[in-house]
Protein backbone atom coordinates (compact mmCIF):
# COMPACT_ATOMS: atom_id res chain seq x y z
CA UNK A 1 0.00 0.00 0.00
CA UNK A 2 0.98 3.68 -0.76
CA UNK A 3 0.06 6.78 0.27
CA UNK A 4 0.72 10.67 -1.68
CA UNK A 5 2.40 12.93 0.81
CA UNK A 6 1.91 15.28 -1.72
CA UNK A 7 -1.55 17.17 -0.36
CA UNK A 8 0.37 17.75 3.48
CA UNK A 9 3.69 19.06 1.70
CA UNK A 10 2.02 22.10 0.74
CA UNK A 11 2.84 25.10 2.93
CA UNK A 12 0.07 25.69 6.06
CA UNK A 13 -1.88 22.72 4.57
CA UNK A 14 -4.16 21.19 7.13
CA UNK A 15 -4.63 17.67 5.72
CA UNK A 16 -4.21 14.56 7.42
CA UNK A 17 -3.89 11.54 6.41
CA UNK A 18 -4.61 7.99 8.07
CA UNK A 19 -3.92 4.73 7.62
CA UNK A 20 -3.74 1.15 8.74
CA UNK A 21 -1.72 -1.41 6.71
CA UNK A 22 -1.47 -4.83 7.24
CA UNK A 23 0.35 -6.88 4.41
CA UNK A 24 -1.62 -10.11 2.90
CA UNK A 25 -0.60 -13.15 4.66
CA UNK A 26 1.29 -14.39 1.14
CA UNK A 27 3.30 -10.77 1.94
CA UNK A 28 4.50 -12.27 5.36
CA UNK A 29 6.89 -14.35 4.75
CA UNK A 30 10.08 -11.99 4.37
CA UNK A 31 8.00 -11.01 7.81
CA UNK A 32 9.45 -14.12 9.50
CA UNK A 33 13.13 -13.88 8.78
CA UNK A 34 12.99 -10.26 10.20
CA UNK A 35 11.39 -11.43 13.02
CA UNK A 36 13.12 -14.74 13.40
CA UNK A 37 9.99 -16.26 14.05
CA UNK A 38 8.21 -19.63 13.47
CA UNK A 39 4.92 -18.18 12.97
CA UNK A 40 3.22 -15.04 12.51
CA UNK A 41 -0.03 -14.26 13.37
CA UNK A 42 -0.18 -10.25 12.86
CA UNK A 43 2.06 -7.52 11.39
CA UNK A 44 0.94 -4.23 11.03
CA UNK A 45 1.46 -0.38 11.21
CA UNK A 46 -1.20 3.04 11.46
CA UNK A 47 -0.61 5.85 11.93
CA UNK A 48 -1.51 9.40 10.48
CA UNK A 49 0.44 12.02 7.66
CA UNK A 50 0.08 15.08 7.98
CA UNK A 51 2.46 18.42 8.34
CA UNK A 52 4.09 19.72 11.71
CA UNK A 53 6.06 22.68 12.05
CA UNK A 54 6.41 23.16 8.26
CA UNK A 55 7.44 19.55 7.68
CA UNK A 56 5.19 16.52 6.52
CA UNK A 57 5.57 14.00 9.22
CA UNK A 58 3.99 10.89 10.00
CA UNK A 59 3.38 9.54 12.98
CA UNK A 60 3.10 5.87 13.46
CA UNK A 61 2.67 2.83 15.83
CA UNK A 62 3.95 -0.48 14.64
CA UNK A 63 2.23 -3.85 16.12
CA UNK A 64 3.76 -7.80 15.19
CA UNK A 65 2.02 -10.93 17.18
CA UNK A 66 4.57 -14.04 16.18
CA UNK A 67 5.51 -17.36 17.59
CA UNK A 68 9.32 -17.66 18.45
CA UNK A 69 11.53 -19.72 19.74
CA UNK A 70 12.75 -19.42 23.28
CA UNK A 71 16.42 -18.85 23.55
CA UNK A 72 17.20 -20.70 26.19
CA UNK A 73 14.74 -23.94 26.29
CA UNK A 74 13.81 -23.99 22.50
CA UNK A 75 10.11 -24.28 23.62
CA UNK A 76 7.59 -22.38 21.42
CA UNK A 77 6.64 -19.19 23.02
CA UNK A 78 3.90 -16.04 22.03
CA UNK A 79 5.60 -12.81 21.18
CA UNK A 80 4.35 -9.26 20.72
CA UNK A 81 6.03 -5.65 19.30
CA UNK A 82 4.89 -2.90 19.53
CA UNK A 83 6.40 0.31 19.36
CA UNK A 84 5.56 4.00 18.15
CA UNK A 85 7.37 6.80 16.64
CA UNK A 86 7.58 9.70 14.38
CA UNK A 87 9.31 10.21 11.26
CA UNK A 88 9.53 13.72 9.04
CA UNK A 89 9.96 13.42 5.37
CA UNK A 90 13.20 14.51 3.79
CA UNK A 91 13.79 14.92 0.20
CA UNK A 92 16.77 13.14 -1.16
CA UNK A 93 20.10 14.37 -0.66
CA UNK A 94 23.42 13.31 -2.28
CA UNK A 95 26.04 13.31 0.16
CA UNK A 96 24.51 15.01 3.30
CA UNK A 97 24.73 13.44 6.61
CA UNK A 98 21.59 11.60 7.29
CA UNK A 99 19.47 12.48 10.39
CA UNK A 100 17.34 9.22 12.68
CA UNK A 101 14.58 11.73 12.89
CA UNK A 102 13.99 11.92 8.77
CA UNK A 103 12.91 9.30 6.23
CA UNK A 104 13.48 9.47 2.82
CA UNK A 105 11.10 7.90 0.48
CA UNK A 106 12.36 6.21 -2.63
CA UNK A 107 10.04 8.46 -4.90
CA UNK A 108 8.94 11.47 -3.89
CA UNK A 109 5.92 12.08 -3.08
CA UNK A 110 4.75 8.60 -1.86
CA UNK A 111 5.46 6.18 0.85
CA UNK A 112 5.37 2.49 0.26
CA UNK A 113 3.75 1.57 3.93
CA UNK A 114 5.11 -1.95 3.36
CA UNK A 115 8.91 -0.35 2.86
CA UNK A 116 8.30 1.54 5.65
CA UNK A 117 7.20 -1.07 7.86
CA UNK A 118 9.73 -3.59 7.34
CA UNK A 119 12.30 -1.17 7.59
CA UNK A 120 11.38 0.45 11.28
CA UNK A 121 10.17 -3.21 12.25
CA UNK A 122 13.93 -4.71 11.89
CA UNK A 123 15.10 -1.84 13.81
CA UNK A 124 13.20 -3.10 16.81
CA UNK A 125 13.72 -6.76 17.03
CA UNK A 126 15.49 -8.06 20.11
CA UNK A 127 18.58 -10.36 19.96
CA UNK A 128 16.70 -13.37 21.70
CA UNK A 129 13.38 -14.23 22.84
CA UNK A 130 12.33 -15.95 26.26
CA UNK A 131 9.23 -17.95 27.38
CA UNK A 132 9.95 -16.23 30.72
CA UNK A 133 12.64 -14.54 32.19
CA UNK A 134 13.02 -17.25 35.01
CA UNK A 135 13.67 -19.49 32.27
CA UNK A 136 16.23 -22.56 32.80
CA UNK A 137 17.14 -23.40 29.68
CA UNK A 138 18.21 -26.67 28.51
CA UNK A 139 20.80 -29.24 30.53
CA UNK A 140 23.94 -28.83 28.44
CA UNK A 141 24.92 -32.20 29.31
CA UNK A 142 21.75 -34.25 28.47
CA UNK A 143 18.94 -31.67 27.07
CA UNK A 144 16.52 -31.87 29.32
CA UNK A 145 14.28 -28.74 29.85
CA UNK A 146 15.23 -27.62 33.28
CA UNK A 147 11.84 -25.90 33.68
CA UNK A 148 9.86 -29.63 34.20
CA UNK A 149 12.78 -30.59 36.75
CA UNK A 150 15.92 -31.11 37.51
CA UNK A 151 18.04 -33.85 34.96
CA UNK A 152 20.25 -35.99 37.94
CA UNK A 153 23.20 -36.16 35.30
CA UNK A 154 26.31 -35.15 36.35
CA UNK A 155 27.24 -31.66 36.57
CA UNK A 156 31.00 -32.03 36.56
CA UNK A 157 32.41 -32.60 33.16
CA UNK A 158 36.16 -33.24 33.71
CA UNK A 159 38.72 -33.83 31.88
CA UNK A 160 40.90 -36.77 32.05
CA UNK A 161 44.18 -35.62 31.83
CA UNK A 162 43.17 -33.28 34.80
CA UNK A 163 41.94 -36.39 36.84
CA UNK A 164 45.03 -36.58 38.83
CA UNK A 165 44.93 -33.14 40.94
CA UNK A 166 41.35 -34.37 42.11
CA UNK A 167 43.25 -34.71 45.38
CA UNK A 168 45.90 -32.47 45.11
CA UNK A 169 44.85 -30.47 47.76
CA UNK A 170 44.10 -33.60 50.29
């Protein structure tokens, strides 16, 4: 989906402009590589256009419901994003430093909402997911999920050449 910026770029123009995007579910799938997730259930952005302080600007909340996998115990686990913000369009510029607060669209006068989305989206993705933050994790010895119980194996893993200063200190 696009929208013309063109009507709010006018000076003192009072338009504003809404909208609520949410790509097809065939769209999604470059979705789940951004998001590192197994499954996603919702991705979508709204927001309104319209000019502040002599600039068009848009501002914008971003929402993704996904299924990920917990970094610690590998279990399934519900996610959520959602994050706003507020963006002023820039025209393009060769060579000038570029400013976080500014967005240049690739054509002028509209904004591809899908663009847009999947480029503020990857911004926000966290490094790992957890089921919980009290979260176990796996055994590292024998892979059992620490959250049902504890495993009984052996915690010490040594190594044999090291055997003989077990009682070193006897």
């Amino acid at each position: 989906m696009k929208i013309n910026i063109e009507p709010i770029k006018k000076k003192d123009a009072a338009n504003i402009i809404a909208f609520d995007y949410e790509p097809e579910e065939a769209d999604r799938a470059e979705f789940i590589s951004i998001l590192s997730a197994e499954k996603i259930n919702s991705v979508k952005i709204s927001g309104t256009a319209a000019q502040e302080n002599g600039f068009a600007a848009v501002n914008y909340t971003i929402y993704a419901d996904f299924t990920a996998e917990c970094a610690r115990c590998a279990c399934e686990t519900p996610q959520t994003i959602e994050f706003s913000g507020k963006k002023y369009f820039a025209e393009k510029t060769d060579g000038k430093e570029e400013n976080e607060d500014y967005y240049t669209p690739e054509t002028e006068n509209t904004v591809d909402l899908h663009k847009f989305l999947t480029e503020f989206l990857s911004l926000e993705v966290p490094l790992r997911y957890l089921c919980s933050e009290e979260c176990l994790g796996l055994c590292q010895f024998c892979g059992k999920d620490l959250n049902e119980g504890g495993c009984g194996c052996s915690k010490q893993n040594i190594n044999p050449a090291f055997k003989l200063l077990d009682n070193f200190f006897d």
